[in-house]
PDB file of N, CA and C in Angstrom:
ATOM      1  N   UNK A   1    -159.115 -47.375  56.780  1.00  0.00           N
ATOM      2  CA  UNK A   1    -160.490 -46.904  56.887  1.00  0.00           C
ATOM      3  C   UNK A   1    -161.043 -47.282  58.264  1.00  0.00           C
ATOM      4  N   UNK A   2    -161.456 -46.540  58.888  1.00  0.00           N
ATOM      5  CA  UNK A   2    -162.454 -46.636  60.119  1.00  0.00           C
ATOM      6  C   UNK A   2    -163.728 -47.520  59.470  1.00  0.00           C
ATOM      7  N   UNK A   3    -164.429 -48.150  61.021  1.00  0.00           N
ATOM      8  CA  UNK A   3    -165.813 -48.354  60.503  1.00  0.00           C
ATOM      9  C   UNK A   3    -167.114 -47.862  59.818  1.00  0.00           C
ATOM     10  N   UNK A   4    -166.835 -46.288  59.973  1.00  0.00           N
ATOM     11  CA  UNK A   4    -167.605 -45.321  59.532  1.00  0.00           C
ATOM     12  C   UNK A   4    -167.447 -45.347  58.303  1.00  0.00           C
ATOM     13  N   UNK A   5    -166.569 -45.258  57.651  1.00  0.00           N
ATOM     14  CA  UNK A   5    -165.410 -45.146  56.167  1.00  0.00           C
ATOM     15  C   UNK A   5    -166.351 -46.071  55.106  1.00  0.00           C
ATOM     16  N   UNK A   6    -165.898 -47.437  56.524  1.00  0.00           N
ATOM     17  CA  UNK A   6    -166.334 -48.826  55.335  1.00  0.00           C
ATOM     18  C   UNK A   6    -167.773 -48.965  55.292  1.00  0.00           C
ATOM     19  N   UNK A   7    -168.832 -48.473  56.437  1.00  0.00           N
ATOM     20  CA  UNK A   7    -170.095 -48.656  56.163  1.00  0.00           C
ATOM     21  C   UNK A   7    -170.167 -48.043  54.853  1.00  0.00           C
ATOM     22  N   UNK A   8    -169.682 -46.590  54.855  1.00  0.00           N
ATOM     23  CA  UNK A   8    -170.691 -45.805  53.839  1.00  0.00           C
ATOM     24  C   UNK A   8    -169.791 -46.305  52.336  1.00  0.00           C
ATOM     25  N   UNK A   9    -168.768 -46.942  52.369  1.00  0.00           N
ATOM     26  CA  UNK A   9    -168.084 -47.822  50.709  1.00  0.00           C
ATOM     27  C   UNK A   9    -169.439 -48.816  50.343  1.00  0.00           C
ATOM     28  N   UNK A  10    -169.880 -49.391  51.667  1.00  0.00           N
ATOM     29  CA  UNK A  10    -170.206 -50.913  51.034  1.00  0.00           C
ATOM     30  C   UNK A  10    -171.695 -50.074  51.481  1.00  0.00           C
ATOM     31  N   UNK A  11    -172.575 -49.073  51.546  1.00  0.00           N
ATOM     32  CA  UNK A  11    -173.839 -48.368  50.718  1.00  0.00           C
ATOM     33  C   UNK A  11    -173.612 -47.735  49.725  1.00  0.00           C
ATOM     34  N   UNK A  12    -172.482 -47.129  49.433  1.00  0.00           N
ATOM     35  CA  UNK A  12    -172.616 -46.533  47.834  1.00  0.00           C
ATOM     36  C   UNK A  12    -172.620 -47.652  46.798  1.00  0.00           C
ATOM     37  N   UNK A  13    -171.277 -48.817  47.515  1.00  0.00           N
ATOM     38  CA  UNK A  13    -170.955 -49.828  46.289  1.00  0.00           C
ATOM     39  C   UNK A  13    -172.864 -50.400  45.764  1.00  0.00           C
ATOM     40  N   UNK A  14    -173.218 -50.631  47.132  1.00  0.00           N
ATOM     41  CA  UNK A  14    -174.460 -51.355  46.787  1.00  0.00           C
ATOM     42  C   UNK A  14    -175.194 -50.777  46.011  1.00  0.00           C
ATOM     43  N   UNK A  15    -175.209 -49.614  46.283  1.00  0.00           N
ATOM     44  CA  UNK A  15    -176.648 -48.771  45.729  1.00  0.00           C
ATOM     45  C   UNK A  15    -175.999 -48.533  44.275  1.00  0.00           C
ATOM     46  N   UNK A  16    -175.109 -48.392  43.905  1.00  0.00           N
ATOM     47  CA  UNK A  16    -174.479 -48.391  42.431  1.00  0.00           C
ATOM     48  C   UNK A  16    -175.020 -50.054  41.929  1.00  0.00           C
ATOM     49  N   UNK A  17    -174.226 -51.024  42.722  1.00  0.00           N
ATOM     50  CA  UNK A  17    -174.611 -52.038  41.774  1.00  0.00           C
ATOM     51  C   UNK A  17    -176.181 -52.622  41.784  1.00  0.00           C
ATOM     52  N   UNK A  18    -177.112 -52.556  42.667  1.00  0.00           N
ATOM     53  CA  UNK A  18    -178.574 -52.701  42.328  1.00  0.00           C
ATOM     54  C   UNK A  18    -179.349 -51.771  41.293  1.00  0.00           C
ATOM     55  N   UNK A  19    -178.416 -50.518  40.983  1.00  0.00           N
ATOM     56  CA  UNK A  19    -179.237 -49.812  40.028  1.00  0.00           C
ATOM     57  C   UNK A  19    -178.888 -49.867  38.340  1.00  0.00           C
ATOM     58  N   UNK A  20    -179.574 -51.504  38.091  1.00  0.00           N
ATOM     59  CA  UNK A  20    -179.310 -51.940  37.178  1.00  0.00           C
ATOM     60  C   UNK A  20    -178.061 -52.710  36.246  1.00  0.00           C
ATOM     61  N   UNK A  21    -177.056 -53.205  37.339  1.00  0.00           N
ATOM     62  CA  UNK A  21    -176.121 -53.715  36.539  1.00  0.00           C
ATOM     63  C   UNK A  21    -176.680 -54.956  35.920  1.00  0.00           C
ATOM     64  N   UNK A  22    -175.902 -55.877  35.204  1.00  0.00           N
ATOM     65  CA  UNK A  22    -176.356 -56.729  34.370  1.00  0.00           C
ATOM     66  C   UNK A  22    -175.581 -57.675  34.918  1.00  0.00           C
ATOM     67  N   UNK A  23    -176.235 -59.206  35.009  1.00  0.00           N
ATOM     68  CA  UNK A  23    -175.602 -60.197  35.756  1.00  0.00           C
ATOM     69  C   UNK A  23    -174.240 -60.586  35.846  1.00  0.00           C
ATOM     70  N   UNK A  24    -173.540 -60.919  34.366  1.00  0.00           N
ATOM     71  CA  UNK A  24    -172.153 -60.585  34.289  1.00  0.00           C
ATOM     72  C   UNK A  24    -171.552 -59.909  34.913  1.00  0.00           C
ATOM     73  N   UNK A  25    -171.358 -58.571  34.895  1.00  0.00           N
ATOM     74  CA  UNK A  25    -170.815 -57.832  35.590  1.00  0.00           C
ATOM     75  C   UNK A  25    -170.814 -57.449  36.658  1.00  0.00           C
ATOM     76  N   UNK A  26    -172.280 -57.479  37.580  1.00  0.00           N
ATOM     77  CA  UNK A  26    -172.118 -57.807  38.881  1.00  0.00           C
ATOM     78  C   UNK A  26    -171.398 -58.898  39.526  1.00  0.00           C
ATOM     79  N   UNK A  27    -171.347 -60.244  38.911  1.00  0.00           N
ATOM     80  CA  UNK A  27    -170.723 -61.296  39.437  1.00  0.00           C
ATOM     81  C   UNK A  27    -169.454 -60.803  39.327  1.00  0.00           C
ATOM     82  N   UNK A  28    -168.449 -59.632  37.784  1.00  0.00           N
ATOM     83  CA  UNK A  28    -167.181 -59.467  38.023  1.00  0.00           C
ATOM     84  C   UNK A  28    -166.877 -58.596  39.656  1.00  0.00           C
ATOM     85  N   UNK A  29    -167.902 -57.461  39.955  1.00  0.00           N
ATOM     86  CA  UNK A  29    -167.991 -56.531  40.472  1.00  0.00           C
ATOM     87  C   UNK A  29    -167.854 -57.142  41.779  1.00  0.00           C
ATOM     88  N   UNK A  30    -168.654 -58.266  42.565  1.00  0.00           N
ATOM     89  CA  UNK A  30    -169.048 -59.212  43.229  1.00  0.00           C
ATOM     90  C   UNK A  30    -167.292 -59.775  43.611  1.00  0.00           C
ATOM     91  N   UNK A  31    -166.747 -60.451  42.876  1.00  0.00           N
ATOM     92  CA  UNK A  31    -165.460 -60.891  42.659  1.00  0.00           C
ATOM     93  C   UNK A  31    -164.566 -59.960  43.136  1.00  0.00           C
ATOM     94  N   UNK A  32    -164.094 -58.757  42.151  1.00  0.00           N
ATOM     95  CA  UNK A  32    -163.232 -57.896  42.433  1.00  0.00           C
ATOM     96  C   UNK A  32    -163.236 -57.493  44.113  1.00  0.00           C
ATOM     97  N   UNK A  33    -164.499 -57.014  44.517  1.00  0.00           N
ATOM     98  CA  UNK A  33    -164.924 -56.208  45.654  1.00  0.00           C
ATOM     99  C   UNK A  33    -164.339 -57.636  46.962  1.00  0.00           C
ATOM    100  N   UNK A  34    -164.493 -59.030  46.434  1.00  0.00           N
ATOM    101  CA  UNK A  34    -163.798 -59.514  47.660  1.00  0.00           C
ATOM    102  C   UNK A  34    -162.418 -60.274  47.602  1.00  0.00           C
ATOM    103  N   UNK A  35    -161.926 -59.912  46.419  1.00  0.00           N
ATOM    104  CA  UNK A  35    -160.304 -59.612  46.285  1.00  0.00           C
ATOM    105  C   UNK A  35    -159.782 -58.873  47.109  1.00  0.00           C
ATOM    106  N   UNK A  36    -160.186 -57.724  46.892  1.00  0.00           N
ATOM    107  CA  UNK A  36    -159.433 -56.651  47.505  1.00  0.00           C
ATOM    108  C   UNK A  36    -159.725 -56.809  49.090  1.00  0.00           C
ATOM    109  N   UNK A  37    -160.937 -56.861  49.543  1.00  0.00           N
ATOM    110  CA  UNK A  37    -161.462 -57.288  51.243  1.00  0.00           C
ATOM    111  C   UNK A  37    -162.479 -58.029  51.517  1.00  0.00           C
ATOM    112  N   UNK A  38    -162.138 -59.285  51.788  1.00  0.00           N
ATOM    113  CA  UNK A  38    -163.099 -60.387  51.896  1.00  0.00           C
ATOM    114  C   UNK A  38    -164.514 -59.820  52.932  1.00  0.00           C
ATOM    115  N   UNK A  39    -163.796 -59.378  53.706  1.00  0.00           N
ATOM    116  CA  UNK A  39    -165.273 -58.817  54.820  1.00  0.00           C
ATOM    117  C   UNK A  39    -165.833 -57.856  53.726  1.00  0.00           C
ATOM    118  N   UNK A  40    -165.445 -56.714  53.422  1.00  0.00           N
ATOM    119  CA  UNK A  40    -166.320 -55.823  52.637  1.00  0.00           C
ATOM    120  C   UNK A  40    -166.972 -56.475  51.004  1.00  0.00           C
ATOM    121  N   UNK A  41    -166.331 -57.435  50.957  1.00  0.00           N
ATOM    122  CA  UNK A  41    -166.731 -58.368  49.666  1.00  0.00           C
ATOM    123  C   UNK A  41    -167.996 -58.963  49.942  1.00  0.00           C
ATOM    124  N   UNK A  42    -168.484 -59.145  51.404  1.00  0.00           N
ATOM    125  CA  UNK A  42    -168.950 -60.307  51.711  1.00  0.00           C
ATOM    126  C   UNK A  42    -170.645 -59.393  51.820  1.00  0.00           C
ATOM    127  N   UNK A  43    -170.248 -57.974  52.106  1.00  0.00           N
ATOM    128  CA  UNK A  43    -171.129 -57.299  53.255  1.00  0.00           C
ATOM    129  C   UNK A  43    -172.028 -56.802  51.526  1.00  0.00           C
ATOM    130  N   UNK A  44    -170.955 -56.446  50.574  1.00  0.00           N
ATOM    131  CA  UNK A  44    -171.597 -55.705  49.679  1.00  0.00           C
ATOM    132  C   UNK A  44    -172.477 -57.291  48.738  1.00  0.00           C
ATOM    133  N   UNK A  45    -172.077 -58.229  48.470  1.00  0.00           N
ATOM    134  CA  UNK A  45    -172.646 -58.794  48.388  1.00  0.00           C
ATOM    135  C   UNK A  45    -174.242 -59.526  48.892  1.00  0.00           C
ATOM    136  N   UNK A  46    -174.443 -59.353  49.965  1.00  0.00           N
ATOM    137  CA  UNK A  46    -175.326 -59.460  50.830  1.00  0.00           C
ATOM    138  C   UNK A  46    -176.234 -58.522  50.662  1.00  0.00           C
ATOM    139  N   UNK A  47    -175.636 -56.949  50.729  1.00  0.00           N
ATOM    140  CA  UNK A  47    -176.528 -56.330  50.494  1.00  0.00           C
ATOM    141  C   UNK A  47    -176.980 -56.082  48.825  1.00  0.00           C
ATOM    142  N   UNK A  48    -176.357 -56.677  47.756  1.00  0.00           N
ATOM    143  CA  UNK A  48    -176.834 -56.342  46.755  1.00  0.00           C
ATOM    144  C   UNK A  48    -178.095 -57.755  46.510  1.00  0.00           C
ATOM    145  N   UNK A  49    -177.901 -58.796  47.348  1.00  0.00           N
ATOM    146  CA  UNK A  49    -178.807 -59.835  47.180  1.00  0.00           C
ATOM    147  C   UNK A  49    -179.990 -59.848  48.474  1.00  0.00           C
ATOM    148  N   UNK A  50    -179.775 -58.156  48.904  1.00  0.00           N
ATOM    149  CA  UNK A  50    -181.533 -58.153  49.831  1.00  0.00           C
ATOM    150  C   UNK A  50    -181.033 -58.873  51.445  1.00  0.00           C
ATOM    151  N   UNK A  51    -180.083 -59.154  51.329  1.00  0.00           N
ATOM    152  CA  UNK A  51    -179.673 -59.627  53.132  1.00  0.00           C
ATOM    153  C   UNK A  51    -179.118 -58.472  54.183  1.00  0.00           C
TER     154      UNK A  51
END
């Protein structure tokens, strides 16, 4: 993925998980997302907590 690629993963991921997930499962969601890529783990996190 280009940088272009990964911006717009880690605004959809976000905007999916602020629209209402439930704490549990964001924390799995949270988890999974920086398994797979610690930077994009880090970015979607941030943005689902308003940073």
């Amino acid at each position: 993925m280009d940088d272009a690629q990964r911006d717009r993963l880690v605004s959809n991921v976000v905007g999916h998980l602020k629209s209402g997930v439930s704490g549990p499962v964001l924390e799995r969601a949270l988890e999974y997302w920086s398994n797979i890529d610690e930077e994009i783990g880090d970015r979607i996190a941030k943005g689902v907590q308003g940073g």
